[in-house]
C-alpha atoms as a PDB file:
ATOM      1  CA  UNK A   1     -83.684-181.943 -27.409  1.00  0.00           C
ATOM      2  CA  UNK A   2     -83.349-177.859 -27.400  1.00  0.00           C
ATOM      3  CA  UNK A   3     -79.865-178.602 -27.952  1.00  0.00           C
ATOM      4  CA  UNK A   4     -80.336-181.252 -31.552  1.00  0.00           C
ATOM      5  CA  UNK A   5     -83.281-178.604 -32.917  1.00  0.00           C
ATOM      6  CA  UNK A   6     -81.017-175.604 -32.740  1.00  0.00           C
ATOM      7  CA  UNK A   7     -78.103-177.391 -33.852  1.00  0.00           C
ATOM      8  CA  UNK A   8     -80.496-178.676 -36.419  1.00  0.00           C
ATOM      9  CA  UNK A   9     -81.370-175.184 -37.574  1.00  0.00           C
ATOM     10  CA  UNK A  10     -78.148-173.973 -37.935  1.00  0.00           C
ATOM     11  CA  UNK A  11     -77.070-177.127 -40.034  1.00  0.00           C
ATOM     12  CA  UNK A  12     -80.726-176.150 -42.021  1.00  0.00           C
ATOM     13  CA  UNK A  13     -79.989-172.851 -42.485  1.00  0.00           C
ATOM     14  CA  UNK A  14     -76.156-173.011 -44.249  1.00  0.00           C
ATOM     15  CA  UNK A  15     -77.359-175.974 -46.138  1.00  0.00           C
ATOM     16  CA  UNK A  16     -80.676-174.173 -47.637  1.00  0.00           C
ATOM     17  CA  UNK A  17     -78.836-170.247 -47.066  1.00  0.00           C
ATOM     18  CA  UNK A  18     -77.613-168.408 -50.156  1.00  0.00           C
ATOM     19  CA  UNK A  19     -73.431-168.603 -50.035  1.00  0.00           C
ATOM     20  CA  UNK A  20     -73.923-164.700 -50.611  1.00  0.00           C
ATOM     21  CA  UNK A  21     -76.226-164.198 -48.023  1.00  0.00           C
ATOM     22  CA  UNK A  22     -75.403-161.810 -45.127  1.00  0.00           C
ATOM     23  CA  UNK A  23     -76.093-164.811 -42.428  1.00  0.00           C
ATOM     24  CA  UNK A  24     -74.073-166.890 -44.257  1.00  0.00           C
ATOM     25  CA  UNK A  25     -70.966-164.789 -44.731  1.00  0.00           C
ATOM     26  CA  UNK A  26     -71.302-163.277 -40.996  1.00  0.00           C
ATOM     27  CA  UNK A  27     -70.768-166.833 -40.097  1.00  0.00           C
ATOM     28  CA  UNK A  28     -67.897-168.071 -42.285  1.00  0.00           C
ATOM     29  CA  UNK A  29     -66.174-164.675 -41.505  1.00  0.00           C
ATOM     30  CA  UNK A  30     -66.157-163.958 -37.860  1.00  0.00           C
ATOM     31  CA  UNK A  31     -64.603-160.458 -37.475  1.00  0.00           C
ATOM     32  CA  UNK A  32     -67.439-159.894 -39.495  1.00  0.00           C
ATOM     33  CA  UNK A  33     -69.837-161.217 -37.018  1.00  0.00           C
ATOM     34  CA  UNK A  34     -68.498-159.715 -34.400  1.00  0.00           C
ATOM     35  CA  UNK A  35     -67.893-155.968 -35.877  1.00  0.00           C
ATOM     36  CA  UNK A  36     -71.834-156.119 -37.127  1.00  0.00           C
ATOM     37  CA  UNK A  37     -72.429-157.178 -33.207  1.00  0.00           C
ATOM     38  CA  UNK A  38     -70.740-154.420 -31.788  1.00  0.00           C
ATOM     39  CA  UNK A  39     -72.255-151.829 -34.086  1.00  0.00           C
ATOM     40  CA  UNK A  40     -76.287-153.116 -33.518  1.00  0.00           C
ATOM     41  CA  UNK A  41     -75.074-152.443 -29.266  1.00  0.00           C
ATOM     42  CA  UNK A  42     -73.955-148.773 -30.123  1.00  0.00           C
ATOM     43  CA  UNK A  43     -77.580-148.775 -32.497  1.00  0.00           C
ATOM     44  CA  UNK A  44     -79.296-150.072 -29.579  1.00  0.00           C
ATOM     45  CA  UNK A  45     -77.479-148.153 -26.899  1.00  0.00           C
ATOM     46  CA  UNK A  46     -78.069-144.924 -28.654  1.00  0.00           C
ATOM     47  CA  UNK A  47     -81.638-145.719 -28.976  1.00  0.00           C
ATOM     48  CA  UNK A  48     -81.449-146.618 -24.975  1.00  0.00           C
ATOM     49  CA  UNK A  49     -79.602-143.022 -24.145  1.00  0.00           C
ATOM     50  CA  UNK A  50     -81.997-140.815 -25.899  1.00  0.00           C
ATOM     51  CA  UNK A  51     -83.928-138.209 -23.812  1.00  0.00           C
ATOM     52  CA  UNK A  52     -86.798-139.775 -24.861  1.00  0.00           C
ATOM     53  CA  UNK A  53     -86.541-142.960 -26.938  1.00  0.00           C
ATOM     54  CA  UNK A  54     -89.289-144.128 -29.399  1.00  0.00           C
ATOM     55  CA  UNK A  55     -90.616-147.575 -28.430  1.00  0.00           C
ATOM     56  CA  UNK A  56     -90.969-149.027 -31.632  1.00  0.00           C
ATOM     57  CA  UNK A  57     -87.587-148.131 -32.827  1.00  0.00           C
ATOM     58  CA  UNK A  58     -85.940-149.556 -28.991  1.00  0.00           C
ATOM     59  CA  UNK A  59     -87.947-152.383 -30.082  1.00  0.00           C
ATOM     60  CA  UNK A  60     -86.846-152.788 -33.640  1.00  0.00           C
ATOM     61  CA  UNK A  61     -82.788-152.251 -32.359  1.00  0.00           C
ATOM     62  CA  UNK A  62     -83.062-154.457 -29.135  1.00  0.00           C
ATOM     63  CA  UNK A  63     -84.502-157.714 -32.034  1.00  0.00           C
ATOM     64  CA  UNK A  64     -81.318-156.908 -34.693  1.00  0.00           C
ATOM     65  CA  UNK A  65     -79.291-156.879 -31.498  1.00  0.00           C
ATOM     66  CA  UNK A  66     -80.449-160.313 -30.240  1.00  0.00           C
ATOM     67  CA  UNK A  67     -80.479-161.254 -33.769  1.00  0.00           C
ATOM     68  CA  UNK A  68     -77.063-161.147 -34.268  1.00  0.00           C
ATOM     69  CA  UNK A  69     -76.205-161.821 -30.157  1.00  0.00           C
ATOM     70  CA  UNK A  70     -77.955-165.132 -30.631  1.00  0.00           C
ATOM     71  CA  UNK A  71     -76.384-166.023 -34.131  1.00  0.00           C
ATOM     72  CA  UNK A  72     -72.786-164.735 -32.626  1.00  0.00           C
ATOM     73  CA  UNK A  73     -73.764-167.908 -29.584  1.00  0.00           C
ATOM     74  CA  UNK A  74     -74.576-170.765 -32.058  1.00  0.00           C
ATOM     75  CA  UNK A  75     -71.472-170.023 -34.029  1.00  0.00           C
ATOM     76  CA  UNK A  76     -69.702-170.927 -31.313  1.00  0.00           C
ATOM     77  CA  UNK A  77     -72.043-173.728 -30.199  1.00  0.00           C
ATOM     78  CA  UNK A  78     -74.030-172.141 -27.585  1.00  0.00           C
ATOM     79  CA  UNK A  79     -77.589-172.450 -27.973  1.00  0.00           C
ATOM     80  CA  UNK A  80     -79.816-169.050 -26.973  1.00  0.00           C
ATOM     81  CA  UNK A  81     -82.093-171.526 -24.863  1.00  0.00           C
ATOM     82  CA  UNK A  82     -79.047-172.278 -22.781  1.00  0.00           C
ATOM     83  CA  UNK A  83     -78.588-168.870 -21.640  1.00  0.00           C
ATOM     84  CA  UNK A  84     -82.245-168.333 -21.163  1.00  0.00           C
ATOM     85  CA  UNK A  85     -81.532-171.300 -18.843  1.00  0.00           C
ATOM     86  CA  UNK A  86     -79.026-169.304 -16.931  1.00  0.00           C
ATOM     87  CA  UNK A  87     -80.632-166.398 -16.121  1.00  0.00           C
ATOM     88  CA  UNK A  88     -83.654-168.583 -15.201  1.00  0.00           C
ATOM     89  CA  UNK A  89     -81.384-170.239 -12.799  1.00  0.00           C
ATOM     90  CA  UNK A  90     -79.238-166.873 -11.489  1.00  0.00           C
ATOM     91  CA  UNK A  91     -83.176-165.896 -10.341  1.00  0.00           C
ATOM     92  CA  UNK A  92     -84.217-169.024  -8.892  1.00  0.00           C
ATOM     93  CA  UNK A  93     -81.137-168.805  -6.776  1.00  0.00           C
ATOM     94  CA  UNK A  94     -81.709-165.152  -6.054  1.00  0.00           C
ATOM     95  CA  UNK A  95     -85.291-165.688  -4.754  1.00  0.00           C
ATOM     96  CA  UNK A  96     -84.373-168.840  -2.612  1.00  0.00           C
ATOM     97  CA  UNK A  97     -81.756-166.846  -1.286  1.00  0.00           C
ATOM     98  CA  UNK A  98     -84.074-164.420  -0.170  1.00  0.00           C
ATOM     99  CA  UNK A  99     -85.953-167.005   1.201  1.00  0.00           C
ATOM    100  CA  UNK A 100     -83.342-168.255   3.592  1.00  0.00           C
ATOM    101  CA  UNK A 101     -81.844-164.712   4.806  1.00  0.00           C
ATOM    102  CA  UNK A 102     -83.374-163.240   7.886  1.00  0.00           C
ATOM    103  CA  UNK A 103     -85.834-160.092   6.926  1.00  0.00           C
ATOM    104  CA  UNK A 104     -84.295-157.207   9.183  1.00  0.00           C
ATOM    105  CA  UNK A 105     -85.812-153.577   9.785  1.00  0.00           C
ATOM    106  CA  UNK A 106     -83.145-151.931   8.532  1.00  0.00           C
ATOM    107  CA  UNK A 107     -82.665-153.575   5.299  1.00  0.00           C
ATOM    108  CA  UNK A 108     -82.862-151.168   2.697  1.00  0.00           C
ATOM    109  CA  UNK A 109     -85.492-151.698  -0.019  1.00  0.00           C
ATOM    110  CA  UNK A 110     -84.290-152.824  -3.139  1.00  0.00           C
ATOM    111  CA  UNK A 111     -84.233-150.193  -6.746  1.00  0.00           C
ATOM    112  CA  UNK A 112     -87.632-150.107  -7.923  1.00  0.00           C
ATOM    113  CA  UNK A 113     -87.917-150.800 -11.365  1.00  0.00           C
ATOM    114  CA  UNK A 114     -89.359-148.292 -13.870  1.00  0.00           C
ATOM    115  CA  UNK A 115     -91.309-151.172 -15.685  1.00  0.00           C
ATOM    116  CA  UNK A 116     -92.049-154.979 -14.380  1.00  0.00           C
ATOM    117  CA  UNK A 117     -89.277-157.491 -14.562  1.00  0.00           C
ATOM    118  CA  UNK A 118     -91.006-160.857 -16.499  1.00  0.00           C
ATOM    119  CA  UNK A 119     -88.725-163.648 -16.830  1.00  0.00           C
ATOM    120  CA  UNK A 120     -89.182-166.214 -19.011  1.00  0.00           C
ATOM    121  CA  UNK A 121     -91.652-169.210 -18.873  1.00  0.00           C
ATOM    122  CA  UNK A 122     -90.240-171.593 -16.033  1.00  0.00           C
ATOM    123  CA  UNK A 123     -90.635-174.315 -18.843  1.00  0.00           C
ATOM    124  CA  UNK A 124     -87.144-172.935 -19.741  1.00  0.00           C
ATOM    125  CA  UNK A 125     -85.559-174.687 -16.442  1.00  0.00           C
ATOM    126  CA  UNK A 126     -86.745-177.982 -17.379  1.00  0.00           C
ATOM    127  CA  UNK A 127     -83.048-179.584 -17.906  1.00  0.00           C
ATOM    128  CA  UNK A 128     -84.503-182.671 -19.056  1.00  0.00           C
ATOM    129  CA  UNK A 129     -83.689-181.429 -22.663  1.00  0.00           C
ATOM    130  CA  UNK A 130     -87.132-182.940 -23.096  1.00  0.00           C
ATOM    131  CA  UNK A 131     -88.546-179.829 -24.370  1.00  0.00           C
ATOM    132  CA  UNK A 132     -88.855-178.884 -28.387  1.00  0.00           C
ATOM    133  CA  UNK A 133     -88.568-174.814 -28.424  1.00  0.00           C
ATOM    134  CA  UNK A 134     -88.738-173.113 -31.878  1.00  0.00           C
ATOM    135  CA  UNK A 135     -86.559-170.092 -32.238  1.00  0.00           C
ATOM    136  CA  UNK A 136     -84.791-170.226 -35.818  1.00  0.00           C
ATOM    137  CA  UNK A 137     -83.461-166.971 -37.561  1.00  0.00           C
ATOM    138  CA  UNK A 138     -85.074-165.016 -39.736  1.00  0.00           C
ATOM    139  CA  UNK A 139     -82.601-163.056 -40.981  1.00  0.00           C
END
């Protein structure tokens, strides 16, 4: 079902896009795509780097960067709730595999984090395709 919405919004949105809209030509032209990709990282990476980085505008960069991240996916077929999906599933398997090993003394304590970790909703591993997320682009 996540799969027929998004492919339904992308059908949507070149049907009902401007032919001279940004979106429209970042998809019919894919060095575009990819060149306006690579420069929202180095935005977003600079923004990362800084001594000390305003919030709003790390906020502001990391959206245009999964913006165009998620728009660079669907042109190639690959829905955003797919990878989601993955890392959902990379962290299940990481906690049951903590689960099985033996707990020693010695084992070192893992990198603390500088702020909390939340994944997403489990409602994301639900491979039923049963589910109806929203998610189209704004842009």
């Amino acid at each position: 079902m996540a799969k027929l919405y998004f492919e339904r919004a992308r059908q949507a949105r070149q049907q009902v896009a401007p032919d001279d809209s940004y979106t429209t030509e970042l998809l019919r032209v894919p060095n575009k795509l990819t060149k306006k990709l690579g420069e929202e990282f180095a935005e977003f990476l600079q923004e990362v780097c800084a001594a000390t980085p305003d919030r709003d505008r790390l906020i502001s960069e990391a959206a245009d960067l999964k913006y165009f991240a998620d728009l660079a996916l669907v042109a190639k077929g690959i829905y955003p709730i797919e990878v989601v999906r993955e890392d959902m599933r990379r962290n299940r398997a990481a906690a049951e595999q903590k689960a099985i090993s033996p707990s020693t003394a010695e084992s070192p304590e893992p990198p603390k984090r500088s702020a909390p970790y939340l994944p997403a909703p489990a409602a994301f591993l639900d491979d039923d395709e049963g589910d109806d997320f929203g998610g189209g682009f704004a842009h």
